[in-house]
C-alpha atoms as a PDB file:
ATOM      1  CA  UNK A   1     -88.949  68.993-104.445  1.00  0.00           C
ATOM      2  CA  UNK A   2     -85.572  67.904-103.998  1.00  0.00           C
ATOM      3  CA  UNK A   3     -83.537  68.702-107.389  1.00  0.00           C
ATOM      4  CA  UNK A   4     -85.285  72.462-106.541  1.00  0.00           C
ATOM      5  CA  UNK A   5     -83.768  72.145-102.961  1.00  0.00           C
ATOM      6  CA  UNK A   6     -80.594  71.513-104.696  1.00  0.00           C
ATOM      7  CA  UNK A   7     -81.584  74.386-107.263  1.00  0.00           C
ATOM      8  CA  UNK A   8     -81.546  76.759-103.950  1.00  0.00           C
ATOM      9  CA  UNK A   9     -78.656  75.875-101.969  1.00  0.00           C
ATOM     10  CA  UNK A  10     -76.575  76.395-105.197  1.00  0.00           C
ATOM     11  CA  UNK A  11     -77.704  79.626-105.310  1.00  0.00           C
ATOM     12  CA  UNK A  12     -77.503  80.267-101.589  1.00  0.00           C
ATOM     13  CA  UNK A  13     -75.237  82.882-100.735  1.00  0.00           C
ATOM     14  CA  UNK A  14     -75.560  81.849 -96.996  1.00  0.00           C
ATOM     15  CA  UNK A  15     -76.219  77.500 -97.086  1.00  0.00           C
ATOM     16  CA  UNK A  16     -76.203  78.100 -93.443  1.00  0.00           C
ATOM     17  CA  UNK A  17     -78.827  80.631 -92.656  1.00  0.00           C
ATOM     18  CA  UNK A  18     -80.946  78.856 -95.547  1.00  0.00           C
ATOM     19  CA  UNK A  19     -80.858  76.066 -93.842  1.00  0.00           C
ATOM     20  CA  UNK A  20     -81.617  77.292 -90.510  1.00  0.00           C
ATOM     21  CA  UNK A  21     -84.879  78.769 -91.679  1.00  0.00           C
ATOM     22  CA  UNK A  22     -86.030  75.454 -93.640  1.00  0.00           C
ATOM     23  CA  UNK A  23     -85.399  73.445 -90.370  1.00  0.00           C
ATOM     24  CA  UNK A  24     -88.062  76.277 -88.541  1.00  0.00           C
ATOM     25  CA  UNK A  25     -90.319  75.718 -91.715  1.00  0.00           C
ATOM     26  CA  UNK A  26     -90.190  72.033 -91.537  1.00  0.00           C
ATOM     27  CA  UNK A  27     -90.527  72.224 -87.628  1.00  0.00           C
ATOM     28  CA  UNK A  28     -93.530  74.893 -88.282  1.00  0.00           C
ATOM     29  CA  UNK A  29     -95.556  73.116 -90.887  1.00  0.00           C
ATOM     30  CA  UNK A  30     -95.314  69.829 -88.808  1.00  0.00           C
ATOM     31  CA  UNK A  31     -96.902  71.342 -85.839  1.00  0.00           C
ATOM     32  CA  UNK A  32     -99.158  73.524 -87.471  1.00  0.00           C
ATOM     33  CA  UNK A  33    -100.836  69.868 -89.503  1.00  0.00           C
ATOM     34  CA  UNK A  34    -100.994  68.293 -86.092  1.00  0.00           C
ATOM     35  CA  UNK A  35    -102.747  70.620 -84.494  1.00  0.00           C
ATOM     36  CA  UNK A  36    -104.986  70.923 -86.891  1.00  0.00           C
ATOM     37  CA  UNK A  37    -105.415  67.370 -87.265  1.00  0.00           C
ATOM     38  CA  UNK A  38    -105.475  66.947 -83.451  1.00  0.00           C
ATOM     39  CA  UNK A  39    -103.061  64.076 -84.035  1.00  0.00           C
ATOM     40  CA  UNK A  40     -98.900  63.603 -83.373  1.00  0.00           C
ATOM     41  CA  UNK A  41     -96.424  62.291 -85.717  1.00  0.00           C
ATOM     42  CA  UNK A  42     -95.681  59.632 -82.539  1.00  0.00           C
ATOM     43  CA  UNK A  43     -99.204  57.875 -83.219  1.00  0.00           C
ATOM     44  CA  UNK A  44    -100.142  58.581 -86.447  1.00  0.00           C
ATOM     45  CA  UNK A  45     -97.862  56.641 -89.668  1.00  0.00           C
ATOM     46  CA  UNK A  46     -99.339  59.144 -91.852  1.00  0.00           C
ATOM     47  CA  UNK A  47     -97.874  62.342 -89.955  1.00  0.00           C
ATOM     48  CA  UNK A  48     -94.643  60.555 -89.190  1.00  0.00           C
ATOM     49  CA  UNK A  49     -93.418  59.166 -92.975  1.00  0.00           C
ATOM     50  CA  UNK A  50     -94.987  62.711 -94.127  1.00  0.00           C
ATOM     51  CA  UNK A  51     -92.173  64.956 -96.174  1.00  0.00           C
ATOM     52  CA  UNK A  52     -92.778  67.615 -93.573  1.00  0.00           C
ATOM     53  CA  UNK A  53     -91.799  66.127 -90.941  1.00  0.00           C
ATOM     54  CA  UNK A  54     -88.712  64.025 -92.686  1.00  0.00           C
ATOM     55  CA  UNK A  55     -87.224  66.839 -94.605  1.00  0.00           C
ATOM     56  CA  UNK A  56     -85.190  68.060 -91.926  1.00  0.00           C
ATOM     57  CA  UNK A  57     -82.874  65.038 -91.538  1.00  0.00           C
ATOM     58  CA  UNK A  58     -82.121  65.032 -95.580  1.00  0.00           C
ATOM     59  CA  UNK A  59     -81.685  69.430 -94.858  1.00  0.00           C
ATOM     60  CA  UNK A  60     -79.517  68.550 -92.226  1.00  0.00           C
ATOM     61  CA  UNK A  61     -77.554  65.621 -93.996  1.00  0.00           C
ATOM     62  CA  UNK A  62     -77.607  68.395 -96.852  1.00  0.00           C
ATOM     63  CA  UNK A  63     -75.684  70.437 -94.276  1.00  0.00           C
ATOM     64  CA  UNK A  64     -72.984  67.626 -93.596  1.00  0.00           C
ATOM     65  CA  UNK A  65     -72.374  67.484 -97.335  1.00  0.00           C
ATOM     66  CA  UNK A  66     -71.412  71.308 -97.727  1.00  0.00           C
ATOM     67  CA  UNK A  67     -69.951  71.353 -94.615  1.00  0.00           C
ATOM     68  CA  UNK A  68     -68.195  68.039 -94.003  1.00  0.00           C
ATOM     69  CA  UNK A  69     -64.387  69.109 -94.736  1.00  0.00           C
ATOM     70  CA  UNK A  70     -65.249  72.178 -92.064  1.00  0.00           C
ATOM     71  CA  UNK A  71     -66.997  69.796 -89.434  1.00  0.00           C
ATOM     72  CA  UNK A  72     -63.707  66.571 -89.683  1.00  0.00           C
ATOM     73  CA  UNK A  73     -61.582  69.397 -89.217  1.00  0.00           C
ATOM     74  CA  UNK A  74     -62.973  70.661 -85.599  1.00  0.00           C
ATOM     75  CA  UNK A  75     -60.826  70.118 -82.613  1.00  0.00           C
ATOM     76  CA  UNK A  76     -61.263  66.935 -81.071  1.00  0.00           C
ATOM     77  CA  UNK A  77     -63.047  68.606 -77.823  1.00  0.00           C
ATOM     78  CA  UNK A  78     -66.126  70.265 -80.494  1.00  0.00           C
ATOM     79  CA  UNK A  79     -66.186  67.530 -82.979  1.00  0.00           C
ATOM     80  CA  UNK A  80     -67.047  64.586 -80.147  1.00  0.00           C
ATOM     81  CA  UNK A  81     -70.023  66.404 -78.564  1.00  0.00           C
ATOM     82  CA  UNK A  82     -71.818  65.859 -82.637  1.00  0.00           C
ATOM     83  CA  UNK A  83     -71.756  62.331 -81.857  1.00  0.00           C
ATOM     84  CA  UNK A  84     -71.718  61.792 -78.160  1.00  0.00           C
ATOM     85  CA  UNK A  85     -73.901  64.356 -76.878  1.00  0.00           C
ATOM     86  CA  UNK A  86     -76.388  64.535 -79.499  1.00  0.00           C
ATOM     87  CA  UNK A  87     -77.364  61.322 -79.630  1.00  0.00           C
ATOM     88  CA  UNK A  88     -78.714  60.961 -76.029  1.00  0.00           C
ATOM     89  CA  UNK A  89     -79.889  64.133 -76.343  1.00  0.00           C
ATOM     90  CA  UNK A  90     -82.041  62.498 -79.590  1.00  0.00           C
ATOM     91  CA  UNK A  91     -83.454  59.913 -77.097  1.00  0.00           C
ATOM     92  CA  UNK A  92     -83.721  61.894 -73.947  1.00  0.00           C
ATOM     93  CA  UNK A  93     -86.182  64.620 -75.682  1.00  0.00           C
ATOM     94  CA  UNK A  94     -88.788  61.708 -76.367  1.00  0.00           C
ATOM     95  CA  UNK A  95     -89.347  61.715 -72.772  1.00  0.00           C
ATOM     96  CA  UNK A  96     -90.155  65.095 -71.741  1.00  0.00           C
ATOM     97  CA  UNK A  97     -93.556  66.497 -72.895  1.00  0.00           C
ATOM     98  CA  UNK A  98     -92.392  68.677 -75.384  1.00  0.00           C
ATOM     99  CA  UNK A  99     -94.415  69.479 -78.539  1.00  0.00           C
ATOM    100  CA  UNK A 100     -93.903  67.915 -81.513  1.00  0.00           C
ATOM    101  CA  UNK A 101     -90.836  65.809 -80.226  1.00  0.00           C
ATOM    102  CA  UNK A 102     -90.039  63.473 -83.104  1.00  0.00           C
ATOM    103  CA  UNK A 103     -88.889  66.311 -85.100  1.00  0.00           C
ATOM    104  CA  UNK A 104     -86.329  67.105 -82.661  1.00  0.00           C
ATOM    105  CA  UNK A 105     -85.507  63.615 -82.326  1.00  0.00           C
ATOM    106  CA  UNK A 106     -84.871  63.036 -85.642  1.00  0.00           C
ATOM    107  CA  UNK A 107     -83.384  66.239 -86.340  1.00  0.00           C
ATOM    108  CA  UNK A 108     -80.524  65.108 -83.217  1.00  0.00           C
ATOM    109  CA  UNK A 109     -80.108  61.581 -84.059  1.00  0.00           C
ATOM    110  CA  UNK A 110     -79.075  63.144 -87.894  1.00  0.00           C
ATOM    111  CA  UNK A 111     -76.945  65.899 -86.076  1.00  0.00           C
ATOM    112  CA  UNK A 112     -74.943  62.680 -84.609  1.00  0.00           C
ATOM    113  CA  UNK A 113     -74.915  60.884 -88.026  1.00  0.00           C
ATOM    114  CA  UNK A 114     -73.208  64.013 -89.203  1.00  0.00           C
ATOM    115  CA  UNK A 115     -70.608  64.311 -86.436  1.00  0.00           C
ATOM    116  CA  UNK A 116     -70.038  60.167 -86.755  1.00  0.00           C
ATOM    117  CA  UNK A 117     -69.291  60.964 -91.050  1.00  0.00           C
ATOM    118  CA  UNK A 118     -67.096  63.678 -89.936  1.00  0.00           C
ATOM    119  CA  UNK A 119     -65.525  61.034 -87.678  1.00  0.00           C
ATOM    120  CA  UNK A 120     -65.020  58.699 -89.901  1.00  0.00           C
ATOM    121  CA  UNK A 121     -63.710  61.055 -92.734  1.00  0.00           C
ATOM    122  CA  UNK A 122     -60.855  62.043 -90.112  1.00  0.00           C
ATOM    123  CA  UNK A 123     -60.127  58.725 -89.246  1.00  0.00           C
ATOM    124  CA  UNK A 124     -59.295  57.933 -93.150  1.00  0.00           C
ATOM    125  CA  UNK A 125     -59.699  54.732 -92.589  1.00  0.00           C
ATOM    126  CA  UNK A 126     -60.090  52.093 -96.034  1.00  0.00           C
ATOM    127  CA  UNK A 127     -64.111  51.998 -95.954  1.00  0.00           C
ATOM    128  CA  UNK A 128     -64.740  50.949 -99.647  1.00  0.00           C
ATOM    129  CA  UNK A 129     -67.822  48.396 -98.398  1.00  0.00           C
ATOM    130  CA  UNK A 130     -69.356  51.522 -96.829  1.00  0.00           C
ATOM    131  CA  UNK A 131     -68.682  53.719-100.264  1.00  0.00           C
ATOM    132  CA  UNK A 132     -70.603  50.414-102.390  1.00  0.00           C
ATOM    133  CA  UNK A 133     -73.535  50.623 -99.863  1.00  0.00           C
ATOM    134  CA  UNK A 134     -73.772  53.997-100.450  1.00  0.00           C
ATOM    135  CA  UNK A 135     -73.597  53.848-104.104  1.00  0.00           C
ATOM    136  CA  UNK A 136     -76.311  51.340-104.015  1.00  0.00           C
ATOM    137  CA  UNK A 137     -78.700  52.760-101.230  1.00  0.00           C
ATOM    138  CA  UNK A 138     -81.538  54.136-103.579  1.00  0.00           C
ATOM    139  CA  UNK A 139     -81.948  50.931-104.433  1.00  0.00           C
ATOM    140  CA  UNK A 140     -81.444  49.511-100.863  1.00  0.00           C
ATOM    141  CA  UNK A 141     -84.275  52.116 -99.614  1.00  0.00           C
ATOM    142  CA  UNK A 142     -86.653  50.706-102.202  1.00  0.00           C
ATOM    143  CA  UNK A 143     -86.321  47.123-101.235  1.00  0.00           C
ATOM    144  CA  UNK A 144     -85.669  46.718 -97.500  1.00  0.00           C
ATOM    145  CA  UNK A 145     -88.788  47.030 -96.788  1.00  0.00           C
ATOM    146  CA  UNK A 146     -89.330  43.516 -98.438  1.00  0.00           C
ATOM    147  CA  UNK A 147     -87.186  41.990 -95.413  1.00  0.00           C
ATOM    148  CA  UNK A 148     -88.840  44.087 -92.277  1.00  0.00           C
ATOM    149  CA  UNK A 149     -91.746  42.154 -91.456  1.00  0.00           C
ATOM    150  CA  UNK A 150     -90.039  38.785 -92.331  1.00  0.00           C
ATOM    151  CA  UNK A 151     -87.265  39.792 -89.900  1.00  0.00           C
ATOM    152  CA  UNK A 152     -90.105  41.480 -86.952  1.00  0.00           C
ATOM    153  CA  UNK A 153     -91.481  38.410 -87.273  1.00  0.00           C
ATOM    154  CA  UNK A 154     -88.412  35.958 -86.343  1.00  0.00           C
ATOM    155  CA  UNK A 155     -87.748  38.357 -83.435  1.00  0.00           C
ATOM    156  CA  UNK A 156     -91.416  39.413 -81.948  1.00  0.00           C
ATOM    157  CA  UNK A 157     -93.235  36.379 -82.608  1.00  0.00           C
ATOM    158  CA  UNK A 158     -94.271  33.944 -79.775  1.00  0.00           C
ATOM    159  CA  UNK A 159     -90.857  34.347 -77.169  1.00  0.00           C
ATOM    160  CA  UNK A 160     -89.413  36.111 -79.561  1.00  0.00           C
ATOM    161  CA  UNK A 161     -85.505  35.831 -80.880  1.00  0.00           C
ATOM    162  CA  UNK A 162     -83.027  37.666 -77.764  1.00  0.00           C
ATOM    163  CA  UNK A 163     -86.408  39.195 -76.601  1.00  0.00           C
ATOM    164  CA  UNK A 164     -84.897  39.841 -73.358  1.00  0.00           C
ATOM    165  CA  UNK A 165     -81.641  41.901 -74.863  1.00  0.00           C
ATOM    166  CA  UNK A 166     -83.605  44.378 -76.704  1.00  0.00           C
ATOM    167  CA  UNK A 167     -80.033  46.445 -78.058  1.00  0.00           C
ATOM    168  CA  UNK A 168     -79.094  42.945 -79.123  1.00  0.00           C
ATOM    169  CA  UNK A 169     -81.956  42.339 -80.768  1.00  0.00           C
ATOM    170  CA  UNK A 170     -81.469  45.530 -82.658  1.00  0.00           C
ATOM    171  CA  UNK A 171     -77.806  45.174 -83.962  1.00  0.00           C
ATOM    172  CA  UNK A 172     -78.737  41.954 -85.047  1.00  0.00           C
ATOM    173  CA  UNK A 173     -81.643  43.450 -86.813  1.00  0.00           C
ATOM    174  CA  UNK A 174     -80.259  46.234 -88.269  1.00  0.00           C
ATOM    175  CA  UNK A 175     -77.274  43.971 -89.595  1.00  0.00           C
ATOM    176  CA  UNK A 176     -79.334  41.322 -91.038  1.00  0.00           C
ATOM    177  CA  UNK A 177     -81.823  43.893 -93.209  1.00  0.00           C
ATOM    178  CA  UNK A 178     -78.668  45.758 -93.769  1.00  0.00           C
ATOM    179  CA  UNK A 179     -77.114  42.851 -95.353  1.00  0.00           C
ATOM    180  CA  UNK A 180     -80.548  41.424 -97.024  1.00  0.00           C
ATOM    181  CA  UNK A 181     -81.000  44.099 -99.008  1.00  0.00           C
ATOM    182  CA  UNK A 182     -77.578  44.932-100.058  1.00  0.00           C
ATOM    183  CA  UNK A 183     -77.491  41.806-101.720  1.00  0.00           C
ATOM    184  CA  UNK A 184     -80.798  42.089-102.848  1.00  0.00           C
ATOM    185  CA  UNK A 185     -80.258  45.920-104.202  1.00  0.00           C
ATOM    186  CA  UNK A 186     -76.973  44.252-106.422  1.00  0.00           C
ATOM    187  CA  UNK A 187     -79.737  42.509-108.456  1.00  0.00           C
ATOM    188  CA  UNK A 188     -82.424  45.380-108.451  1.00  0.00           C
ATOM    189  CA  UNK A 189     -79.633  48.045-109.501  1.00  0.00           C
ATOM    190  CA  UNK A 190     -77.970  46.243-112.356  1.00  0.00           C
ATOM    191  CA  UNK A 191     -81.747  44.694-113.789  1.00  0.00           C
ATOM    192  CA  UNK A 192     -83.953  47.568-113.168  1.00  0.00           C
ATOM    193  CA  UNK A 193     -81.819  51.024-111.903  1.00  0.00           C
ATOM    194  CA  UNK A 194     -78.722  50.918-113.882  1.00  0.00           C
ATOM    195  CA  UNK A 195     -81.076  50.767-117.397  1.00  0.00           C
ATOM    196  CA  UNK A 196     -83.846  52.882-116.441  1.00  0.00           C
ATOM    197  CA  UNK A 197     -80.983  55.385-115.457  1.00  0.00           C
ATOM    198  CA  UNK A 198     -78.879  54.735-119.545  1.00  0.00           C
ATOM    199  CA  UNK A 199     -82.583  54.701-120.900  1.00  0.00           C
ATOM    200  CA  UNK A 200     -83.086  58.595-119.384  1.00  0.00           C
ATOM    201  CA  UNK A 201     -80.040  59.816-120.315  1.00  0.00           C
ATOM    202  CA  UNK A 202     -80.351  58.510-123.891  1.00  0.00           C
ATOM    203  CA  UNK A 203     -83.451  60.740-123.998  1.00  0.00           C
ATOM    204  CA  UNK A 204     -82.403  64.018-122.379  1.00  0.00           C
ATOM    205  CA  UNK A 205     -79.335  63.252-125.009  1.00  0.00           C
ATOM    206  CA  UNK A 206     -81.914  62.989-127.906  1.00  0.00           C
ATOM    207  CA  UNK A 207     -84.041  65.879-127.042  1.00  0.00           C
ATOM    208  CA  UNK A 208     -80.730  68.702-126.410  1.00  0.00           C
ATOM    209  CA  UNK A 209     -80.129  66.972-130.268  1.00  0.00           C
ATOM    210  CA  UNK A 210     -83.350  67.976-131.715  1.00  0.00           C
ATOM    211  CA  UNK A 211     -83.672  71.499-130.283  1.00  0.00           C
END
């Protein structure tokens, strides 16, 4: 699905109106399963880690890649409301009784991700760790997983570790598994990524020789 995404957006005269109408396709197709299912995406792992209803934060991130130069260089005054508004606006929509809210959620809280790059890119500042994690975040994103119950289970179980600072508790989640599988994905992407990726190329190599 993705390398065709790709495929389309390179041949998108418009990148975007194209991705306006995939966010109301992704946003459509959602809903449409749920009612039929008679199930949200809020209760239901199966609806929430579905394609459908994640494809709009990799659309939108898609957008912040084509667009990023564009968005760093807003004025001050339109640049700050990416990151400042949209992000309460991410976790204020949860509360209202709105259909289908984790969409929108999502689809906000990757609207502020976008602004905060945008930031960042402006801000020029020397950010090579943040270039290495992103070089290695394929493999980070298969392995993380390994550390998230081990690390829900130091905080949650029994009292619980800063149970009673939940934002705390978060940072200090989020910077441990961060950090966990960095280290970890070093090892995975040098033993197992790194070859499998030479091994592919050495065939697509071998097969433009033959024909």
């Amino acid at each position: 699905m993705f390398p065709a995404l790709f495929l389309l957006y390179r041949t998108a005269k418009q990148p975007l109106l194209l991705s306006s109408l995939l966010l109301v396709a992704c946003y459509t197709l959602i809903s449409l399963v749920q009612w039929q299912l008679g199930q949200s995406a809020a209760g239901s792992d199966f609806l929430y880690f579905n394609i459908a209803n994640q494809l709009h934060v990799f659309i939108i991130g898609i957008i912040g890649f084509y667009f990023l130069p564009v968005i760093a260089g807003l004025p001050s005054p339109r640049l700050m409301p990416l990151i400042f508004l949209w992000g309460p606006a991410g976790y204020s929509v949860g509360l209202f009784n709105i259909s289908n809210t984790t969409v929108l959620v999502l689809a906000a809280y990757a609207a502020a991700f976008v602004g905060l790059a945008a930031l960042m890119a402006r801000l020029r500042f020397n950010m090579a760790w943040l270039g290495e994690i992103g070089r290695w975040s394929f493999s980070m994103h298969i392995v993380h997983f390994l550390f998230m119950n081990v690390i829900d289970y130091g905080f949650n179980h029994g009292s619980g570790l800063v149970t009673g600072y939940p934002n705390l508790k978060a940072l200090m989640h989020f910077g441990i598994a961060v950090s966990a599988a960095y280290w970890t994905a070093g090892l995975t992407k040098r033993l197992i990524e790194d070859p499998c990726i030479q091994f592919g190329a050495r065939l697509m190599k071998q097969r433009s020789t033959s024909q």
